[in-house]
Protein backbone atom coordinates (compact mmCIF):
# COMPACT_ATOMS: atom_id res chain seq x y z
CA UNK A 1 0.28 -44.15 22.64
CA UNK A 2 -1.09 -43.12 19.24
CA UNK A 3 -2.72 -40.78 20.53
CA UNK A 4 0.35 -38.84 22.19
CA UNK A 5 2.18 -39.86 18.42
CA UNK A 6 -1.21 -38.06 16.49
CA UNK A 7 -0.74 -34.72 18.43
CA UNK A 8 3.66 -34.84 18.54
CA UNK A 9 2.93 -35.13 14.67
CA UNK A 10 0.06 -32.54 14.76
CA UNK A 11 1.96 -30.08 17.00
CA UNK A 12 5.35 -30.30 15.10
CA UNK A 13 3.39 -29.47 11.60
CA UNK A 14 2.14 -26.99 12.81
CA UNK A 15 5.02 -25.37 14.68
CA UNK A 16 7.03 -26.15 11.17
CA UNK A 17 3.99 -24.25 9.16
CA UNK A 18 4.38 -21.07 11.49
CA UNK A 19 8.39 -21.00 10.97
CA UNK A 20 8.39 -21.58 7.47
CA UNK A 21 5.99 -18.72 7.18
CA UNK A 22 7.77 -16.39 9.71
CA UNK A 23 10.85 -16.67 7.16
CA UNK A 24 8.87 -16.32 4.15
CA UNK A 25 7.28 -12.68 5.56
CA UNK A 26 10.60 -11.94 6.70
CA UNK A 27 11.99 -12.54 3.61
CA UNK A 28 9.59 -10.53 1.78
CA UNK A 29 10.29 -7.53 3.90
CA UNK A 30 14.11 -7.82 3.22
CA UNK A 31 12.75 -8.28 -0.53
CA UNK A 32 10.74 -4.84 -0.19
CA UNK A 33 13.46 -3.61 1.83
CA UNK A 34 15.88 -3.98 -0.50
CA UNK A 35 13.71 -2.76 -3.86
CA UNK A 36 12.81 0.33 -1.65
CA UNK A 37 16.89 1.24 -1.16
CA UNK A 38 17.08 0.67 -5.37
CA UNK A 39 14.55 2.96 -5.87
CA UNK A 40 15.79 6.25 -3.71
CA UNK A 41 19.40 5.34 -4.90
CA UNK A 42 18.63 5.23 -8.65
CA UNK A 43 19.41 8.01 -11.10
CA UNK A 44 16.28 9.13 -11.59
CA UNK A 45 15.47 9.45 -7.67
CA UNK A 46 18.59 11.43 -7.34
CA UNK A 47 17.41 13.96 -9.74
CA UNK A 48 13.51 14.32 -7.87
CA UNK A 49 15.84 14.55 -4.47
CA UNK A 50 17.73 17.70 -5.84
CA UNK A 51 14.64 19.21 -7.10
CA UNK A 52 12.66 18.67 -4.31
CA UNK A 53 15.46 19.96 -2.08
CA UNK A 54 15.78 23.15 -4.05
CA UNK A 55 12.10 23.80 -3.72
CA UNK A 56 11.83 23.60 -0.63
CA UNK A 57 14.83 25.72 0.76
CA UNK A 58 13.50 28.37 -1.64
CA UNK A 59 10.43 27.76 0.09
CA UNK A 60 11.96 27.79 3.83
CA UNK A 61 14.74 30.96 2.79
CA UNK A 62 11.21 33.08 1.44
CA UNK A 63 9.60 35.85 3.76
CA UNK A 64 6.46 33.86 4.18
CA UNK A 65 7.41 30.08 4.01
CA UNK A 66 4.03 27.76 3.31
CA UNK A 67 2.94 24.26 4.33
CA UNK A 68 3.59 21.38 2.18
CA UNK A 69 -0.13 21.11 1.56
CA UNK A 70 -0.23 24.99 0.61
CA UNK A 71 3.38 24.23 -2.19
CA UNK A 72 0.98 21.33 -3.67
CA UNK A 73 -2.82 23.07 -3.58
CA UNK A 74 -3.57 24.37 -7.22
CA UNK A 75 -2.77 28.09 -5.83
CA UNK A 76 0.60 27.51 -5.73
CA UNK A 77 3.18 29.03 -8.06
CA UNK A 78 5.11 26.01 -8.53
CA UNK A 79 5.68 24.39 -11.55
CA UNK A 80 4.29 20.93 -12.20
CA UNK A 81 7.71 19.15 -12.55
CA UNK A 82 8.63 20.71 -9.24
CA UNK A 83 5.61 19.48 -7.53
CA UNK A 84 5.86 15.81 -9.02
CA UNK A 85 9.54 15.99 -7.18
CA UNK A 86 7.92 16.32 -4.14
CA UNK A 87 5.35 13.94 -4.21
CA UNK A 88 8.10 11.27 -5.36
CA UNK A 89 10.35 12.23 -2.39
């Protein structure tokens, strides 16, 4: 009988270990989740959004668009400020 009590006790911690840390990863996804959303809705985001969206319909309304990799390669004409919005978007 102690033996049956020893794994009812053994099997129940560790069923309670796994749930507790289910909830604590999905907590710290809603966490990251939530900190992500912040970010792209801040001011600042806003700002590299509208930049990076002007640069790149200039780039798609041009006679020869280019790659993303081709706007960001040190050949490129574009300013640095305009290539920081796109890597932030």
């Amino acid at each position: 009988m102690a033996h049956s009590a020893l794994i009812g006790v053994l099997v129940g911690g560790a069923i309670s270990f796994t749930v507790q840390r289910l909830e604590s990863q999905r907590a710290t996804r809603v966490s990251r989740t939530h900190r992500l959303h912040e970010t792209w809705q801040s001011a600042e985001s806003l700002i590299h959004r509208v930049k990076a969206a002007h640069v790149l319909r200039d780039n798609m309304d041009s006679p020869d668009p280019v790659g993303f990799m081709s706007l960001m390669s040190d050949e490129s004409s574009l300013a640095a400020d305009d290539q920081f919005a796109l890597t932030r978007i």
